[in-house]
Protein backbone atom coordinates (compact mmCIF):
# COMPACT_ATOMS: atom_id res chain seq x y z
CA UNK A 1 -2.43 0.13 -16.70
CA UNK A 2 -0.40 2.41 -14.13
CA UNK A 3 0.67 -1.31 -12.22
CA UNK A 4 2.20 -3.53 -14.29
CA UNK A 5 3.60 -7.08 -13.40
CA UNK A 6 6.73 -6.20 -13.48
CA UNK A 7 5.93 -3.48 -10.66
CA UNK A 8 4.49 -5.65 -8.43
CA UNK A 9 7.53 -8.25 -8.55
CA UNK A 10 9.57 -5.03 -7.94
CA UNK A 11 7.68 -4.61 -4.82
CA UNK A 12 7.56 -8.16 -3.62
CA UNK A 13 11.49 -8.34 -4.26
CA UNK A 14 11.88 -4.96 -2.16
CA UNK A 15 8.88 -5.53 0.54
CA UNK A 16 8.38 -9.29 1.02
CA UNK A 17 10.85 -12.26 1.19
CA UNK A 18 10.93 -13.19 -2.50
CA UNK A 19 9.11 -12.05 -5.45
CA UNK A 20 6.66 -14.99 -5.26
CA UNK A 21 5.84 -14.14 -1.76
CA UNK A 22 2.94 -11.93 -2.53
CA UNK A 23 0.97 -12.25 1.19
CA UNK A 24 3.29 -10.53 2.97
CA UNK A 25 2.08 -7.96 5.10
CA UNK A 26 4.91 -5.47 4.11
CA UNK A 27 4.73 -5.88 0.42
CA UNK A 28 0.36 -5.12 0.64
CA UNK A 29 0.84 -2.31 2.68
CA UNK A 30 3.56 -1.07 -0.04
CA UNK A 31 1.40 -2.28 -3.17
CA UNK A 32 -1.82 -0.16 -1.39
CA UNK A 33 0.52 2.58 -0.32
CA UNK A 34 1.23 3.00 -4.28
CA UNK A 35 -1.95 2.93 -5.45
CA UNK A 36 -3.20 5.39 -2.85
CA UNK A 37 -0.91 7.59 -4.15
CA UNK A 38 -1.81 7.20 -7.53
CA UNK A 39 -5.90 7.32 -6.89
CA UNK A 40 -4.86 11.04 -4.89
CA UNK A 41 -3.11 12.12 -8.11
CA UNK A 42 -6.15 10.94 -9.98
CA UNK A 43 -8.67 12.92 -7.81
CA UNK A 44 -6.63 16.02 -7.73
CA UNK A 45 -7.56 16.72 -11.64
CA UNK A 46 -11.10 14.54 -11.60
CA UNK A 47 -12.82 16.28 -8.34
CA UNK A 48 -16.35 14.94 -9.14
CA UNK A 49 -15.20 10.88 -9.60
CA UNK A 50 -17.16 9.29 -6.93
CA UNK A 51 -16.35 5.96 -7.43
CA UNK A 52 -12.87 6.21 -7.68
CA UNK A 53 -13.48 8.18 -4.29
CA UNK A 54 -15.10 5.13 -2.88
CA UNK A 55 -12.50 3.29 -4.12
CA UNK A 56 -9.58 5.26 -1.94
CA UNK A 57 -11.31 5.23 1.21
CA UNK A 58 -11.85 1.81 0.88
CA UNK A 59 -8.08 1.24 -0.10
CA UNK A 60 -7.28 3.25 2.88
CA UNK A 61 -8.97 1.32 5.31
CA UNK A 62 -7.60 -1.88 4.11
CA UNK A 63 -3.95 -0.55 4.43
CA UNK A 64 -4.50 0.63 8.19
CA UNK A 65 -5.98 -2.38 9.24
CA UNK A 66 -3.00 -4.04 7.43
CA UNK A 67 -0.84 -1.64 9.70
CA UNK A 68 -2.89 -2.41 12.84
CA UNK A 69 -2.30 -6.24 12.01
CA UNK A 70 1.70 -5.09 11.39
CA UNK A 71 2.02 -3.83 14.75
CA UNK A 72 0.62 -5.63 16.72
CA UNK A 73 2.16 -9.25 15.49
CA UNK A 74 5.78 -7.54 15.36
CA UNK A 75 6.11 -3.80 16.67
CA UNK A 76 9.71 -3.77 14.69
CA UNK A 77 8.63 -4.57 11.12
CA UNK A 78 5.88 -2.40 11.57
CA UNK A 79 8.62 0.56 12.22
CA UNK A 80 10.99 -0.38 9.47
CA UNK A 81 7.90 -0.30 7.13
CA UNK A 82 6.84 3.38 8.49
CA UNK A 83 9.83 4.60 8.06
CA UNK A 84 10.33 2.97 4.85
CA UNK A 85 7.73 4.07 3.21
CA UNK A 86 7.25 7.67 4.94
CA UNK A 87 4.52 6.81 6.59
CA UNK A 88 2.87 8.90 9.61
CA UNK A 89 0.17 8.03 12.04
């Protein structure tokens, strides 16, 4: 599989507070922010996989409302994350 375990502690090391601190909202919005980029790889050579599609958008959705969340608790972490991760609205 593309995301092993020892990728996602990577993440929650970098992102959250610890690497057992998997609910942060930074280290989702990282783990999604990977596997968006991977699914877009995917569907650039496999134009005609619907599901996997699906499965974007719906990834998609789940990271902005993650964002939305971000900044509204805490306007700074949600720019340190943006920036972080090149992220543009």
């Amino acid at each position: 599989m593309y995301l092993s375990s020892e990728k996602k502690v990577e993440f929650f090391e970098k992102y959250g507070e610890s690497a057992t601190n998997t609910g942060s909202s930074e280290a989702q919005i990282a783990m999604f922010s990977f596997r968006i980029s991977h699914l877009t790889e995917h569907l650039k050579l496999n134009k005609k996989d619907f599901s996997t599609q699906r499965a974007l958008i719906t990834l998609v959705g789940k990271r902005r409302s993650l964002l939305d969340y971000l900044k509204k608790k805490d306007i700074n972490r949600y720019r340190a994350i943006i920036k972080d991760l090149n992220l543009r609205r």
